[in-house]
Protein backbone atom coordinates (compact mmCIF):
# COMPACT_ATOMS: atom_id res chain seq x y z
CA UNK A 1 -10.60 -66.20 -44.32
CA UNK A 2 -13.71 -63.92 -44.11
CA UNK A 3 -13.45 -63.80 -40.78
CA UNK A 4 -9.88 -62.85 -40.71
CA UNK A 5 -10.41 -60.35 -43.30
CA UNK A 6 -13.13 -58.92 -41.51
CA UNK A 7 -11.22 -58.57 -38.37
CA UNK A 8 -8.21 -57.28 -40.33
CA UNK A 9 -10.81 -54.16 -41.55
CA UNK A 10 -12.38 -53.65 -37.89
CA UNK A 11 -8.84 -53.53 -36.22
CA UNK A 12 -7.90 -50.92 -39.05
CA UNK A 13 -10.70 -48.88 -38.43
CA UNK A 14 -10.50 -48.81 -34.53
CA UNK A 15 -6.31 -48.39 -34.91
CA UNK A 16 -7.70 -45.02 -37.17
CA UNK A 17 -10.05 -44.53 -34.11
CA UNK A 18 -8.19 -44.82 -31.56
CA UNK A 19 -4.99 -42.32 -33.70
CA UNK A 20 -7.68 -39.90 -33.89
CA UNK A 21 -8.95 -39.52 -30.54
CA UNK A 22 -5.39 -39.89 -29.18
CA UNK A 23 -4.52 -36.80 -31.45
CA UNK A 24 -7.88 -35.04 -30.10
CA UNK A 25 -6.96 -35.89 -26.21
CA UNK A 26 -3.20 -34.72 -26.99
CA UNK A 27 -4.62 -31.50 -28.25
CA UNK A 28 -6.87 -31.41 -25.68
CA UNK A 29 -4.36 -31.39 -22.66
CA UNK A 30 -2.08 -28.82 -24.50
CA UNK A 31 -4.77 -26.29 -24.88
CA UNK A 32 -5.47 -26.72 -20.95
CA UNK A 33 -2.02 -26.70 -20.37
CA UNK A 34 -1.98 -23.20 -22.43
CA UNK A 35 -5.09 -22.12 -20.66
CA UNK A 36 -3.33 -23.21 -16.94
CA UNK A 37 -0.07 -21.54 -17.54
CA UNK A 38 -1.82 -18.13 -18.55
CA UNK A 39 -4.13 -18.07 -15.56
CA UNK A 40 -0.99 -19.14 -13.63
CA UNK A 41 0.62 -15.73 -14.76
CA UNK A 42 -2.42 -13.50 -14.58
CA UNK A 43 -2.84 -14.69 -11.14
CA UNK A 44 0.77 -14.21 -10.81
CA UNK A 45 0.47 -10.58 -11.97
CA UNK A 46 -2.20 -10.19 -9.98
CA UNK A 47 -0.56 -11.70 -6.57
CA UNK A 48 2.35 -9.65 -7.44
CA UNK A 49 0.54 -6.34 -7.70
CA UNK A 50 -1.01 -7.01 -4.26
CA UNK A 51 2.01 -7.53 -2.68
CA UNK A 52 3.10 -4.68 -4.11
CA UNK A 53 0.40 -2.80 -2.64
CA UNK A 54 1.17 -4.07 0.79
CA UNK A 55 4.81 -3.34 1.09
CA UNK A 56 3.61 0.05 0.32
CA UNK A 57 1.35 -0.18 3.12
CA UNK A 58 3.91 -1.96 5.32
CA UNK A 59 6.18 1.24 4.31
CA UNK A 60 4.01 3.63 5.42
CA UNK A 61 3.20 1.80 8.43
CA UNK A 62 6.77 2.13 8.85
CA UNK A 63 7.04 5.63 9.08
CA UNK A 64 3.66 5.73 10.77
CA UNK A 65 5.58 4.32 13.49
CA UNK A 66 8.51 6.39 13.02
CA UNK A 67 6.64 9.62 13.79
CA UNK A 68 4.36 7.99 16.57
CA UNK A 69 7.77 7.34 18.12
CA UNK A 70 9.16 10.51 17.67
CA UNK A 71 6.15 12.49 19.41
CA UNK A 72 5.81 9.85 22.35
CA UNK A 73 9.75 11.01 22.61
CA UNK A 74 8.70 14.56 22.66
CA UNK A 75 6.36 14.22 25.10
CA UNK A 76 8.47 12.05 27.24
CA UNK A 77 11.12 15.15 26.97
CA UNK A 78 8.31 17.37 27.89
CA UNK A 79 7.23 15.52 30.94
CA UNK A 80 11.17 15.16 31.94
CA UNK A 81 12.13 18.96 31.49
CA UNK A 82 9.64 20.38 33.73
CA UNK A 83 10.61 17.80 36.63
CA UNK A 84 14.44 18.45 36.23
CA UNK A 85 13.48 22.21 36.49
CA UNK A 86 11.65 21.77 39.82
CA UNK A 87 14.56 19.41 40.56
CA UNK A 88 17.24 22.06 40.12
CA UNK A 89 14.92 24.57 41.97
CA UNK A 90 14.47 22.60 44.64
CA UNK A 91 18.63 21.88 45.10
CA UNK A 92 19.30 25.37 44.53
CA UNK A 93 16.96 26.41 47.48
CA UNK A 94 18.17 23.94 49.73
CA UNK A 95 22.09 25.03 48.72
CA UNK A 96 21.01 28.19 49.39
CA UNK A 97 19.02 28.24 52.29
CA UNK A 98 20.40 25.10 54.14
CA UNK A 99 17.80 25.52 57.05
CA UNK A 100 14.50 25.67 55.54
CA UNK A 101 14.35 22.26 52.92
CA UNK A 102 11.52 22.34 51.26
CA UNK A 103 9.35 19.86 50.58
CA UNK A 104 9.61 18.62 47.13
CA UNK A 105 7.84 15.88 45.41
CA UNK A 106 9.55 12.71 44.44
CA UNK A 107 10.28 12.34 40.96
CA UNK A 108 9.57 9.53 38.56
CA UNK A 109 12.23 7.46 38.40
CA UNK A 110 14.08 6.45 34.90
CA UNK A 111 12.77 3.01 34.68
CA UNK A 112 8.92 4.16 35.24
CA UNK A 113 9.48 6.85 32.18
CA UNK A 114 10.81 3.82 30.16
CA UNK A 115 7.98 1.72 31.46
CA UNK A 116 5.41 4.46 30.76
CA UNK A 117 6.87 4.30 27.00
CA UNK A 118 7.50 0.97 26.36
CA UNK A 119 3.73 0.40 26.92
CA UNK A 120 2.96 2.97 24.42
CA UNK A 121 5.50 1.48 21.66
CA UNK A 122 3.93 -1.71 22.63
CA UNK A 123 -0.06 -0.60 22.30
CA UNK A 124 0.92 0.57 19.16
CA UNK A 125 2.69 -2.23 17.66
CA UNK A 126 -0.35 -4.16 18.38
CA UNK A 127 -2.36 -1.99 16.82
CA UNK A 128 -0.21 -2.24 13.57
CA UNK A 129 0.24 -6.15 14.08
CA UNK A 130 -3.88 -6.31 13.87
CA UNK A 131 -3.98 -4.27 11.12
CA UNK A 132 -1.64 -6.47 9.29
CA UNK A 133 -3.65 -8.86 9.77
CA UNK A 134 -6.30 -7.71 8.71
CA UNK A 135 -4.87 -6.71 5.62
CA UNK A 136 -3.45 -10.34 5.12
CA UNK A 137 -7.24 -11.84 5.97
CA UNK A 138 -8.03 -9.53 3.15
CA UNK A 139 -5.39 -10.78 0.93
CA UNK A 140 -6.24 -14.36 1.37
CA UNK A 141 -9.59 -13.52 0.40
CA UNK A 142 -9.19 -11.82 -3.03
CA UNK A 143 -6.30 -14.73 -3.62
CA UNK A 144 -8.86 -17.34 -2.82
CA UNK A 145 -11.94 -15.52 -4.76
CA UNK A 146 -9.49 -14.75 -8.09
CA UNK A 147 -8.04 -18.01 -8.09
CA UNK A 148 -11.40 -20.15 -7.22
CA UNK A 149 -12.64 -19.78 -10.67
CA UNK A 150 -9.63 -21.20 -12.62
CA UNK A 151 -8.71 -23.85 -10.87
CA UNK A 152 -12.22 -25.02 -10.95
CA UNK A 153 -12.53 -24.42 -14.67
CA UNK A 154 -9.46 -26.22 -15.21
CA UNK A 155 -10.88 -28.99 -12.87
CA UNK A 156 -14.02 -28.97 -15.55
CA UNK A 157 -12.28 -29.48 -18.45
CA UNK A 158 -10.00 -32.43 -16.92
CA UNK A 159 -13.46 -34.10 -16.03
CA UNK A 160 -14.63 -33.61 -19.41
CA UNK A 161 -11.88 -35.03 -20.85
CA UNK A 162 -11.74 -38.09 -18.97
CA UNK A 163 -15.47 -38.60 -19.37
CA UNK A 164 -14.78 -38.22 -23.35
């Protein structure tokens, strides 16, 4: 009877043991929890801000390329307006003077003006596309360096808890 007495008190004492570090673990993996869920929303916040930032950026890219359009159209009118002038000169002399045609120089045609802009539009959406990149490389980054330190904090304190 000793014995089972005995054993009676050491499974009573391990049972309050075993309640106790149960409650302690419990406890435990809420306040990580806590912990996981507010770095979740500070990084959150933080994410959010940044892509805040960069559709601002990506906005003002925008209208970067807006203007940059504009004056390549500009200058494309400029170019054009002086060779429809010579053009018209030249028509008018010949209409007028039938006998002596004059020698006048051959004029771009339409597709080589569109050519001639379509390679600027296109150098400068490349430059743009790079510099999104860039600004996305940049974003990884930060993401990568603010996030690095909570995840491996809350990698810590799951180790210690399983090592407990």
């Amino acid at each position: 009877m000793d014995v089972t007495a005995s054993l009676h008190e050491l499974l009573a004492a391990f049972t309050s043991d075993l309640k106790g570090t149960e409650k302690h673990l419990k406890q435990s993996i809420a306040d990580v929890g806590s912990e996981f869920r507010g770095s979740h929303q500070r990084l959150r916040a933080a994410l959010d801000e940044k892509n805040n930032g960069l559709h601002t950026l990506l906005e003002r890219q925008g209208k970067q390329i807006e203007i940059l359009s504009l004056s390549i159209n500009e200058l494309l009118n400029e170019r054009q307006l002086p060779k429809e002038q010579t053009l018209e000169t030249a028509c008018a002399a010949v209409e007028s003077n039938p006998l002596d045609t004059p020698e006048v120089e051959p004029i771009d045609q339409p597709e080589d003006v569109i050519d001639a802009r379509g390679a600027h539009l296109e150098a400068a959406i490349k430059g743009l596309n790079s510099k999104n990149r860039l600004i996305q490389w940049y974003l990884g980054m930060i993401t990568v360096s603010v996030a690095f330190p909570y995840f491996r904090g809350t990698i810590e304190q799951i180790i210690a808890l399983c090592q407990f």
